[in-house]
C-alpha atoms as a PDB file:
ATOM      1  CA  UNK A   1     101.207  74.239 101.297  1.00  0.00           C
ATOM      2  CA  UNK A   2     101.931  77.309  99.291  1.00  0.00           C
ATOM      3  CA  UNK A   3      97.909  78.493  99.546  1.00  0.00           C
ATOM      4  CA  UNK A   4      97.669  77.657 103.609  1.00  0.00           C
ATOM      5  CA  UNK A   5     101.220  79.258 104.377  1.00  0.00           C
ATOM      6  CA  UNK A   6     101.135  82.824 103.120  1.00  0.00           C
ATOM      7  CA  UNK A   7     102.261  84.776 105.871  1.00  0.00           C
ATOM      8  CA  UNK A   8     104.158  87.266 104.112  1.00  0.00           C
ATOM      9  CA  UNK A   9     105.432  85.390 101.380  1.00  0.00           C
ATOM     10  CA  UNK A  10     104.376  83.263  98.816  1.00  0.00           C
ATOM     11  CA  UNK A  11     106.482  79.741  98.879  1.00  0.00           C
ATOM     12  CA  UNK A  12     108.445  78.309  96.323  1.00  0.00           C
ATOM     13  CA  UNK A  13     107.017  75.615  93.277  1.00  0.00           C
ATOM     14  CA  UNK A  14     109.757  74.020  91.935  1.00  0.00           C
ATOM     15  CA  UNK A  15     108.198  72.480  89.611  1.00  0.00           C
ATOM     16  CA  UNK A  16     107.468  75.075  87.783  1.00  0.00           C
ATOM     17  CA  UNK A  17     110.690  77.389  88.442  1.00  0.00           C
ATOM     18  CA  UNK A  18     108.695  79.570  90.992  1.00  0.00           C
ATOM     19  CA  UNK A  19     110.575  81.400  93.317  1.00  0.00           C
ATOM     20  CA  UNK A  20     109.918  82.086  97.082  1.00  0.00           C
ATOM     21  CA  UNK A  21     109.163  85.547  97.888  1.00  0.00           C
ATOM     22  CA  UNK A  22     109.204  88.350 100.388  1.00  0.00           C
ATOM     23  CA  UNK A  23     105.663  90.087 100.833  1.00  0.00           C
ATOM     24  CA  UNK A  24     105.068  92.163 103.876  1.00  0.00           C
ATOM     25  CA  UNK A  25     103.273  95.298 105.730  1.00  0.00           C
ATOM     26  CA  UNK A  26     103.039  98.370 104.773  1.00  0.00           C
ATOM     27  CA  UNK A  27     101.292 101.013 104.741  1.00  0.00           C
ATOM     28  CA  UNK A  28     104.049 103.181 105.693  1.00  0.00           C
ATOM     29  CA  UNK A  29     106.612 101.260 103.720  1.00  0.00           C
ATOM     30  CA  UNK A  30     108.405  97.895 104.375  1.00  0.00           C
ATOM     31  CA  UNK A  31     107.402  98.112 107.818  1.00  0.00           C
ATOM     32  CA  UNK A  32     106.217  94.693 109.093  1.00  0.00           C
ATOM     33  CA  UNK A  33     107.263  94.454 113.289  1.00  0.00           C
ATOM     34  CA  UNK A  34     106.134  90.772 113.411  1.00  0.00           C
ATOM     35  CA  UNK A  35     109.064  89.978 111.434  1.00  0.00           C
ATOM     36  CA  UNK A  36     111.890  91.068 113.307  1.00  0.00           C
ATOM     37  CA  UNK A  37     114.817  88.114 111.996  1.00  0.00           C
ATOM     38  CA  UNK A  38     116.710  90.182 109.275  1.00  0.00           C
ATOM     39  CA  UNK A  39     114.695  89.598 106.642  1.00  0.00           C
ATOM     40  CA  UNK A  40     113.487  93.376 106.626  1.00  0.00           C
ATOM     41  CA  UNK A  41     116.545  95.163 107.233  1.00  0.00           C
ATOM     42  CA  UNK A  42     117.107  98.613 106.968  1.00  0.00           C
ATOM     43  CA  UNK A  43     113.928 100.446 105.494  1.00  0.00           C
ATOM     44  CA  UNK A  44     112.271 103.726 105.478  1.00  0.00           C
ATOM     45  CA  UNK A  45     109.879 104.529 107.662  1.00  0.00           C
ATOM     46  CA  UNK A  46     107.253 106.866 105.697  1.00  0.00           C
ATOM     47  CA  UNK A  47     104.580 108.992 105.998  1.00  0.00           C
ATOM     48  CA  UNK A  48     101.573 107.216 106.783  1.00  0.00           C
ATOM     49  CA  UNK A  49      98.780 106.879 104.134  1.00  0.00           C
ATOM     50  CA  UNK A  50      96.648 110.066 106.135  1.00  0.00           C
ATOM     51  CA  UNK A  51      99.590 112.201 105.652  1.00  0.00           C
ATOM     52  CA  UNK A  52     100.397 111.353 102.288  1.00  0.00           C
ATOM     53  CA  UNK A  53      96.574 111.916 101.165  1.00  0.00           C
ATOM     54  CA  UNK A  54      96.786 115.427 102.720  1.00  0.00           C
ATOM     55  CA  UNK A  55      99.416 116.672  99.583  1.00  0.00           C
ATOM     56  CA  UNK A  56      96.563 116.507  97.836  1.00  0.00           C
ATOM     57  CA  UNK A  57      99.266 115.378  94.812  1.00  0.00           C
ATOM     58  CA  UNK A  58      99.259 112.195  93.310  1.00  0.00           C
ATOM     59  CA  UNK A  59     102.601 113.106  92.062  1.00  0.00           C
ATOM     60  CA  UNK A  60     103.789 112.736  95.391  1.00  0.00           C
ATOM     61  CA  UNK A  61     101.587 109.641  96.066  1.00  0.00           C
ATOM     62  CA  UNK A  62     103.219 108.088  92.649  1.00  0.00           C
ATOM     63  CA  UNK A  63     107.081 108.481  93.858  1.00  0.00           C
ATOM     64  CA  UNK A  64     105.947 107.443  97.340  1.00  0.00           C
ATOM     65  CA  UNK A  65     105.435 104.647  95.636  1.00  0.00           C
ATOM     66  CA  UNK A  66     108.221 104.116  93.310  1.00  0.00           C
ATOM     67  CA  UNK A  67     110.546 104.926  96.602  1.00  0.00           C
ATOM     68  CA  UNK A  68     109.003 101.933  98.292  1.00  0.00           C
ATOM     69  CA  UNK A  69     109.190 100.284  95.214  1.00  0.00           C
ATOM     70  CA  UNK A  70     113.491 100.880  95.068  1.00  0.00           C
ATOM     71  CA  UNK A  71     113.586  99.790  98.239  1.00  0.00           C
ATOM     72  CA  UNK A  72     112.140  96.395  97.249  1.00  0.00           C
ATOM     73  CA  UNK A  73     114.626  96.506  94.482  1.00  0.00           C
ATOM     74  CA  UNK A  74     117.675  96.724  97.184  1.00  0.00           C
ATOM     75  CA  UNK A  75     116.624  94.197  99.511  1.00  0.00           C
ATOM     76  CA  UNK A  76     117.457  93.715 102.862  1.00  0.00           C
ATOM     77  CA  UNK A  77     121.334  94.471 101.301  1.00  0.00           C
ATOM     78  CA  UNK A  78     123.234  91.091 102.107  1.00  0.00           C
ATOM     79  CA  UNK A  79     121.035  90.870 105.332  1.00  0.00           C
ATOM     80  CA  UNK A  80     118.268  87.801 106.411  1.00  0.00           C
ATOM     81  CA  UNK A  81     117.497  85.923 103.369  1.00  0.00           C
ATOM     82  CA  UNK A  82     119.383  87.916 101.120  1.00  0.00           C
ATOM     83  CA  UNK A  83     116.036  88.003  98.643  1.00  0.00           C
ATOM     84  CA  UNK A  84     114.126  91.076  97.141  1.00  0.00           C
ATOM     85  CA  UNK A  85     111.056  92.018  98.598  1.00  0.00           C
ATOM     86  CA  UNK A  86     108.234  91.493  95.740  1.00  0.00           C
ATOM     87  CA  UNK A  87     105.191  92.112  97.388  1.00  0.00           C
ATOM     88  CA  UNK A  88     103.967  95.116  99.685  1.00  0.00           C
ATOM     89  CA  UNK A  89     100.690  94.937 101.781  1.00  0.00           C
ATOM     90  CA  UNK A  90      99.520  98.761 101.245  1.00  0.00           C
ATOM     91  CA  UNK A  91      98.193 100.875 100.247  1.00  0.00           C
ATOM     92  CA  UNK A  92      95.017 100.621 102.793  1.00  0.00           C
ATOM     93  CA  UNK A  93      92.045 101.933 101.168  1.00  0.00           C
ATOM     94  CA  UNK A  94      88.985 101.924 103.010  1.00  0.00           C
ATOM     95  CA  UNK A  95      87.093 104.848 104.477  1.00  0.00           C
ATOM     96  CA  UNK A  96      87.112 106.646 107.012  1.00  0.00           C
ATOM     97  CA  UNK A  97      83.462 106.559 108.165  1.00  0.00           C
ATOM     98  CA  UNK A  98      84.294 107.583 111.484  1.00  0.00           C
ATOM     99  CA  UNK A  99      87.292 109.423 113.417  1.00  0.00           C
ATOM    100  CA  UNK A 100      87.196 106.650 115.705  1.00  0.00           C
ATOM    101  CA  UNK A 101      88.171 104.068 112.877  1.00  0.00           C
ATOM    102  CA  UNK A 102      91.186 102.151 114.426  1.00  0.00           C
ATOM    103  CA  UNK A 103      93.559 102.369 111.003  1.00  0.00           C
ATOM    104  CA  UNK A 104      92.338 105.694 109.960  1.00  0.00           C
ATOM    105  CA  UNK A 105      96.014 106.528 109.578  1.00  0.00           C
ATOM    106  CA  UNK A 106      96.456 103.753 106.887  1.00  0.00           C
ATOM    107  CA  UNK A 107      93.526 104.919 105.204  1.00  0.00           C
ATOM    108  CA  UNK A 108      92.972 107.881 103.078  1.00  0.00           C
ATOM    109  CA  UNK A 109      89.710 109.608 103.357  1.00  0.00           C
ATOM    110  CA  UNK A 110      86.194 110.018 103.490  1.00  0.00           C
ATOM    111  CA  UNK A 111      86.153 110.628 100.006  1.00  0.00           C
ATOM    112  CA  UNK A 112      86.135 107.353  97.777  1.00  0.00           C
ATOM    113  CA  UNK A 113      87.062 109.061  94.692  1.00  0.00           C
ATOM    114  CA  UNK A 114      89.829 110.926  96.076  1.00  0.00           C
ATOM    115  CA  UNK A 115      90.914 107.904  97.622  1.00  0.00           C
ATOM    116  CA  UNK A 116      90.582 105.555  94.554  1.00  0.00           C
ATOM    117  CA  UNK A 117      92.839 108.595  92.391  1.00  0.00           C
ATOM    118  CA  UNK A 118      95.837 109.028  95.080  1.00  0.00           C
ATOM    119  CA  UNK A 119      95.994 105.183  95.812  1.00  0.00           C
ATOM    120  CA  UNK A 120      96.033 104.250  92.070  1.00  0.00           C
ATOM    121  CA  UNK A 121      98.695 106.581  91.466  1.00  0.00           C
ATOM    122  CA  UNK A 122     100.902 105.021  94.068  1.00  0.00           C
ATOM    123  CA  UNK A 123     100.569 101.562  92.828  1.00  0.00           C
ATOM    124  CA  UNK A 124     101.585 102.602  89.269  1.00  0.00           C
ATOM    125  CA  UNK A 125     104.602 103.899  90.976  1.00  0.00           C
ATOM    126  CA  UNK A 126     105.663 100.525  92.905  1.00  0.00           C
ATOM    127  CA  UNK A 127     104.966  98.447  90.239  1.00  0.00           C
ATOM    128  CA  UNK A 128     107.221 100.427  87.887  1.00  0.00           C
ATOM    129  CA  UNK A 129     109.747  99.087  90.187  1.00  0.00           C
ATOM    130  CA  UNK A 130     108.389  95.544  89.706  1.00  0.00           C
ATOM    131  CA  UNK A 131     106.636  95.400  93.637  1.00  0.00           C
ATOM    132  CA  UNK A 132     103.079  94.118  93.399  1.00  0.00           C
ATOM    133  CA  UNK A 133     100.472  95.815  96.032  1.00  0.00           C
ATOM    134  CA  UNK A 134      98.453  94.181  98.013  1.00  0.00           C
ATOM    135  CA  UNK A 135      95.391  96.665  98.355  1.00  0.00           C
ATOM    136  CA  UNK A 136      93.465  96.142 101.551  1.00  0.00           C
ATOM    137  CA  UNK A 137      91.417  95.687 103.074  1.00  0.00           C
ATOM    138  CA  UNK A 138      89.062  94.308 100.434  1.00  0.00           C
ATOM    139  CA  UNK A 139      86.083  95.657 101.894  1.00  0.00           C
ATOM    140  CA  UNK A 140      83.737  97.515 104.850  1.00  0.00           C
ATOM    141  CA  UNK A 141      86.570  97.224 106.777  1.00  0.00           C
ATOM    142  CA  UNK A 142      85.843 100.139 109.345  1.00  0.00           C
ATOM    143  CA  UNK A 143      86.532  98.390 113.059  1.00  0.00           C
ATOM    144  CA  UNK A 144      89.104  97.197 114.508  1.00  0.00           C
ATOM    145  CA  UNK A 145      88.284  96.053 117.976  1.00  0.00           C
ATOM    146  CA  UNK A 146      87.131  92.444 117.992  1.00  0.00           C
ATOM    147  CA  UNK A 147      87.533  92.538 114.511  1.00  0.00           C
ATOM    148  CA  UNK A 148      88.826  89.267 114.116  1.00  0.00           C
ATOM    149  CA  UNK A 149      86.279  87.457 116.862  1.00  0.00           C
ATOM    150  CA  UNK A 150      84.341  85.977 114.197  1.00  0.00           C
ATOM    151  CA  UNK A 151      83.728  88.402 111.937  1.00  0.00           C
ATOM    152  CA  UNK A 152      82.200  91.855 112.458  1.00  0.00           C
ATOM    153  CA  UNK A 153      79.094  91.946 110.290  1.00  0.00           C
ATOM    154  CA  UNK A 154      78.856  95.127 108.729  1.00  0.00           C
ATOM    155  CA  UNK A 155      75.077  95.500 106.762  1.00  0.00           C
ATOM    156  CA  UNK A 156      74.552  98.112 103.931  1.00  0.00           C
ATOM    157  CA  UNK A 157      72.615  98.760 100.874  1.00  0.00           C
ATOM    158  CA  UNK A 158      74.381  97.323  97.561  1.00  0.00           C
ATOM    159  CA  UNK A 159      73.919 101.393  96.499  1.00  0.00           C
ATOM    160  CA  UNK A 160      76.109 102.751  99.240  1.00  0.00           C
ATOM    161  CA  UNK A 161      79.006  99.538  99.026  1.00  0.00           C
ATOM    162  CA  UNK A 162      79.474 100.425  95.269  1.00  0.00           C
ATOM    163  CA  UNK A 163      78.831 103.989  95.414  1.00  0.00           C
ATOM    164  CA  UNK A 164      81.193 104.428  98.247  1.00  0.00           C
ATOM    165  CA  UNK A 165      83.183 101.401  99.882  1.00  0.00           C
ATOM    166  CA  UNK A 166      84.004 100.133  96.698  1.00  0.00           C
ATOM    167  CA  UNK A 167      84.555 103.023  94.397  1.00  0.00           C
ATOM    168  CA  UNK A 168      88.434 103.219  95.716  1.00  0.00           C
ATOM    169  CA  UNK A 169      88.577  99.439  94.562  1.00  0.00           C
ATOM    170  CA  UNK A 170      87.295  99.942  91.709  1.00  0.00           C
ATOM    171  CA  UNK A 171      89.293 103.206  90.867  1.00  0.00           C
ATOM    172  CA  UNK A 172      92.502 101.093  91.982  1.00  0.00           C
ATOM    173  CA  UNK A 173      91.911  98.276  89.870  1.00  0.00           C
ATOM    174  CA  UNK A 174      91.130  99.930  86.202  1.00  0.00           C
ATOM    175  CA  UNK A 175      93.341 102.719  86.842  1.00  0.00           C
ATOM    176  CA  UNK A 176      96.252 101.693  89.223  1.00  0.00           C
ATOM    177  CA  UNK A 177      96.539  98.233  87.461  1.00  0.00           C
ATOM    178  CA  UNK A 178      97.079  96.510  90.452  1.00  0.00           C
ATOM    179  CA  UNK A 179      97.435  92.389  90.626  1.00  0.00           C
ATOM    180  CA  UNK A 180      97.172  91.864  94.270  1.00  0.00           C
ATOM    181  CA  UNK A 181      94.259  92.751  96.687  1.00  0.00           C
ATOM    182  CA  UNK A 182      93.837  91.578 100.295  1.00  0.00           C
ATOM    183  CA  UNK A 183      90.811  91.107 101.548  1.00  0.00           C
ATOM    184  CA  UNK A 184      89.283  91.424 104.954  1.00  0.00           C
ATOM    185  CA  UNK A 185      88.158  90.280 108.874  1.00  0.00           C
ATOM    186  CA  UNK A 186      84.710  91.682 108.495  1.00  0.00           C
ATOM    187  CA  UNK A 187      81.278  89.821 107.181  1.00  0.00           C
ATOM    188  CA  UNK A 188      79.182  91.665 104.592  1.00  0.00           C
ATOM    189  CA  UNK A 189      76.005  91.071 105.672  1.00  0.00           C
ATOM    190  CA  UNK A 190      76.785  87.504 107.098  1.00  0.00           C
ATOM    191  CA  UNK A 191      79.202  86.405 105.012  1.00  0.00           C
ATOM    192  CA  UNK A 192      83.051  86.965 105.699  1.00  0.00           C
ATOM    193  CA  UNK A 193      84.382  88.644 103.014  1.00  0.00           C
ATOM    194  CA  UNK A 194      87.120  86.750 102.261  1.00  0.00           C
ATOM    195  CA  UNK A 195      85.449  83.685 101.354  1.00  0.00           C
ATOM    196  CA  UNK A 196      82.623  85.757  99.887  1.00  0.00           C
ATOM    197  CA  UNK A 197      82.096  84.901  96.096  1.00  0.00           C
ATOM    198  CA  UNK A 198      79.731  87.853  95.299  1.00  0.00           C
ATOM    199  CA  UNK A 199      82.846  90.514  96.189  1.00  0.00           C
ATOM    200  CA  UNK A 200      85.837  88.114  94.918  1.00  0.00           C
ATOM    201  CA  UNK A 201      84.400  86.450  91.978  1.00  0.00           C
ATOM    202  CA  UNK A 202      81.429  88.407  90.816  1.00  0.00           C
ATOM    203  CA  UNK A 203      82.709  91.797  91.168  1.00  0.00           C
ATOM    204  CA  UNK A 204      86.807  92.018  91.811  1.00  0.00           C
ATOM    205  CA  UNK A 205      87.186  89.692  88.631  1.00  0.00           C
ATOM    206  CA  UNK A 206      84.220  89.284  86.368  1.00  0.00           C
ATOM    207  CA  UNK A 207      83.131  92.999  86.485  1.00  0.00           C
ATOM    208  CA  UNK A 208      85.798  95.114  87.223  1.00  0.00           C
ATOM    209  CA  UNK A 209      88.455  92.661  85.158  1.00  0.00           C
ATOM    210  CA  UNK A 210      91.016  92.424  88.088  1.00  0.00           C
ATOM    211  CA  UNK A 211      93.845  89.645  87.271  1.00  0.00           C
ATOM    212  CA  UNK A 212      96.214  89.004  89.948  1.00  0.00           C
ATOM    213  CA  UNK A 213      96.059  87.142  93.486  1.00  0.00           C
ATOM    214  CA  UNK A 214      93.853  88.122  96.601  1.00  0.00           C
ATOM    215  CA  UNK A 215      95.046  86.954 100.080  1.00  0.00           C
ATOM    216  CA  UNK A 216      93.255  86.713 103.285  1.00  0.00           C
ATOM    217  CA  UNK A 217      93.979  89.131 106.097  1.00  0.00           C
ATOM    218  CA  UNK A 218      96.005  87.024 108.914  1.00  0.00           C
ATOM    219  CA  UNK A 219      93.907  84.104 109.972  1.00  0.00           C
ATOM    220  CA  UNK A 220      92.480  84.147 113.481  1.00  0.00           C
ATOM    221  CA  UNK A 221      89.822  82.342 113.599  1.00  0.00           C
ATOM    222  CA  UNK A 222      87.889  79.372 112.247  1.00  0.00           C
ATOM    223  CA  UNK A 223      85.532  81.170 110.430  1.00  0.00           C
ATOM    224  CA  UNK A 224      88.150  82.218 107.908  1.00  0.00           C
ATOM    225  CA  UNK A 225      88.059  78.920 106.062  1.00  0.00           C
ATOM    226  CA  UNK A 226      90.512  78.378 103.664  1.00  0.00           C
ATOM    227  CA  UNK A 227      88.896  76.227 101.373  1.00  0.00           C
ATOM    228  CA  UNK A 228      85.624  78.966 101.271  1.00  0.00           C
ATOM    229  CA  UNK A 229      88.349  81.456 100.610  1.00  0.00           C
ATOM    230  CA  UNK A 230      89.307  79.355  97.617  1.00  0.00           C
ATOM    231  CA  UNK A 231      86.111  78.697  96.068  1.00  0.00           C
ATOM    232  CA  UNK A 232      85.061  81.821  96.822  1.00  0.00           C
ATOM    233  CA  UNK A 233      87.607  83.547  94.277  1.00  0.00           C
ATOM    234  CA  UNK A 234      90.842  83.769  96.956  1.00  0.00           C
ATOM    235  CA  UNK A 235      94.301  82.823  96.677  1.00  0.00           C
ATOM    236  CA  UNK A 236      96.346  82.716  99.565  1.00  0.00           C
ATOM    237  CA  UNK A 237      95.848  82.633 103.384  1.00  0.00           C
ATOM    238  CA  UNK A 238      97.981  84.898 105.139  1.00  0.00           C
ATOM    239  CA  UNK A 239      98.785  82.378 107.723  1.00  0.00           C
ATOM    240  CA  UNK A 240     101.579  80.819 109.471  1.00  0.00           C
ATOM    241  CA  UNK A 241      99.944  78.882 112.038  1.00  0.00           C
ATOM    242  CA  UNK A 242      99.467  75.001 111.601  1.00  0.00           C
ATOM    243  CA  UNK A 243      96.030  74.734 113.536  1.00  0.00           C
ATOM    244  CA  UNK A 244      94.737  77.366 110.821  1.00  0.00           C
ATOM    245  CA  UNK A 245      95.995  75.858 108.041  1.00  0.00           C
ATOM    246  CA  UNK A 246      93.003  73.913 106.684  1.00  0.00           C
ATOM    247  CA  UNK A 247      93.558  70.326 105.236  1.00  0.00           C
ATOM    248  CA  UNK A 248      89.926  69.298 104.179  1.00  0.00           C
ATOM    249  CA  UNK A 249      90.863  69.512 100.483  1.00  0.00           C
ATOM    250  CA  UNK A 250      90.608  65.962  98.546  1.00  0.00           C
ATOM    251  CA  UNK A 251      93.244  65.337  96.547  1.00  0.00           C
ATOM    252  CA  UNK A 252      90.708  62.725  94.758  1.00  0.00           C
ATOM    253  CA  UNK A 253      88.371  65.858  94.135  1.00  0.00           C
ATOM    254  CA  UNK A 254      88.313  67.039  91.309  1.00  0.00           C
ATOM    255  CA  UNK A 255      86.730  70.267  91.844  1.00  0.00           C
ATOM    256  CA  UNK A 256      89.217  71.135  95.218  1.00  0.00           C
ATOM    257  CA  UNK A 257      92.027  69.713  92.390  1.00  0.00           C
ATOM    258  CA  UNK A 258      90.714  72.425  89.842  1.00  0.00           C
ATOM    259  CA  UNK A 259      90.207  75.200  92.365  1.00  0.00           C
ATOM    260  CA  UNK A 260      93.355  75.132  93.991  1.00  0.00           C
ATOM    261  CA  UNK A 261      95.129  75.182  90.524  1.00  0.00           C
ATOM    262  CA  UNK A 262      93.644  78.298  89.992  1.00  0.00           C
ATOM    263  CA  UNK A 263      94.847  79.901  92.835  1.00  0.00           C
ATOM    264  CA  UNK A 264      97.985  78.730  92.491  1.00  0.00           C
ATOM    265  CA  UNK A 265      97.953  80.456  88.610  1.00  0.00           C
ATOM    266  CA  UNK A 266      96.619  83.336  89.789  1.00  0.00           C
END
């Protein structure tokens, strides 16, 4: 239940003393329209990621962050559910391969190093307030119409995904310490990339050492399997719709048993 439902939160396990939690949109700071009951209740609208990346300062990129990060801190002040908000969907981090990229204002640059630096030094600035990031979107994400009709497929060499649509990842993991990452709509080649174990396993955690929880972008449509997300390295699906939330795992499994403990750790 916890895994399937993760629509900007992850639920409660009692069992273990885990707490239910607030997570939500970003970019531009606790921002999330689709949740319009009180449980976001007075917060700051910033400067969106474009603007922030044109200080050219990850000074100001780092209390950006720990401002969001205060803010998460505070709550919605006595208002909705009365919780903190622990988790923040930003910073966006892909590049901007084109000026007619649809979240080009949630996104930094062209530039993957530059990127990578100002990013990293926001997320060391939330998390000193104890707000995890969830870095997106995790990767090739460059399209946004029909993004989520099946998957775009977006082909490249493995040179220019590491040399440039992953560097920022990279950059953001060993430097900004981050322990969330959310990945995205898009195929690499044909295989949608959150359910992809050659990005999520191979490279996120066994070469670049990430330890923390990836989530899906928000489930629309059956290709974004949760169970393939699972094995594939993800944690949770960012879903709150009951015909999305996938049932084929076997409790009398032992491999689905194993694999969704994992994600639950993590």
């Amino acid at each position: 239940n916890m895994i399937n439902y993760g629509a900007f939160q992850s639920g409660a396990l009692q069992s273990i003393g885990k707490p239910l939690t607030n997570d939500t949109d970003g970019p531009a700071g606790f921002v999330n329209f689709m949740l319009n009951d009180g449980t976001y209740w007075g917060t700051a609208y910033y400067a969106a990621q474009i603007n922030i990346a044109s200080t050219w300062s990850e000074d100001v990129a780092n209390e950006f962050g720990q401002m969001v990060g205060n803010e998460g801190i505070w709550g919605a002040d006595g208002h909705g559910n009365g919780m903190s908000y622990s988790g923040w969907y930003a910073p966006g981090c892909n590049i901007h391969r084109s000026p007619f990229g649809g979240r080009n204002f949630e996104y930094m640059s062209e530039d993957a190093i530059f990127t990578g630096k100002m990013a990293a030094a926001q997320i060391r600035g939330c998390q000193s307030k104890g707000v995890y990031c969830f870095v997106k979107h995790f990767a090739v994400n460059d399209q946004e119409a029909h993004r989520s009709i099946n998957g775009v497929s977006a082909w490249l060499s493995e040179q220019a995904l590491r040399e440039t649509y992953l560097r920022a990842f990279e950059i953001i993991v060993k430097e900004g310490g981050t322990c969330a990452m959310m990945s995205s709509f898009n195929r690499i080649g044909s295989v949608w990339a959150g359910g992809d174990y050659r990005l999520l396993t191979n490279i996120l955690r066994e070469e670049w050492g990430f330890r923390g929880t990836v989530i899906s972008d928000f489930t629309s449509g059956s290709y974004m399997n949760a169970r393939q997300m699972a094995y594939a390295g993800g944690d949770l699906n960012l879903n709150n719709q009951s015909k999305y939330a996938w049932s084929d795992f076997d409790a009398n499994n032992a491999n689905d048993v194993d694999t969704l403990r994992k994600c639950a750790k993590n």
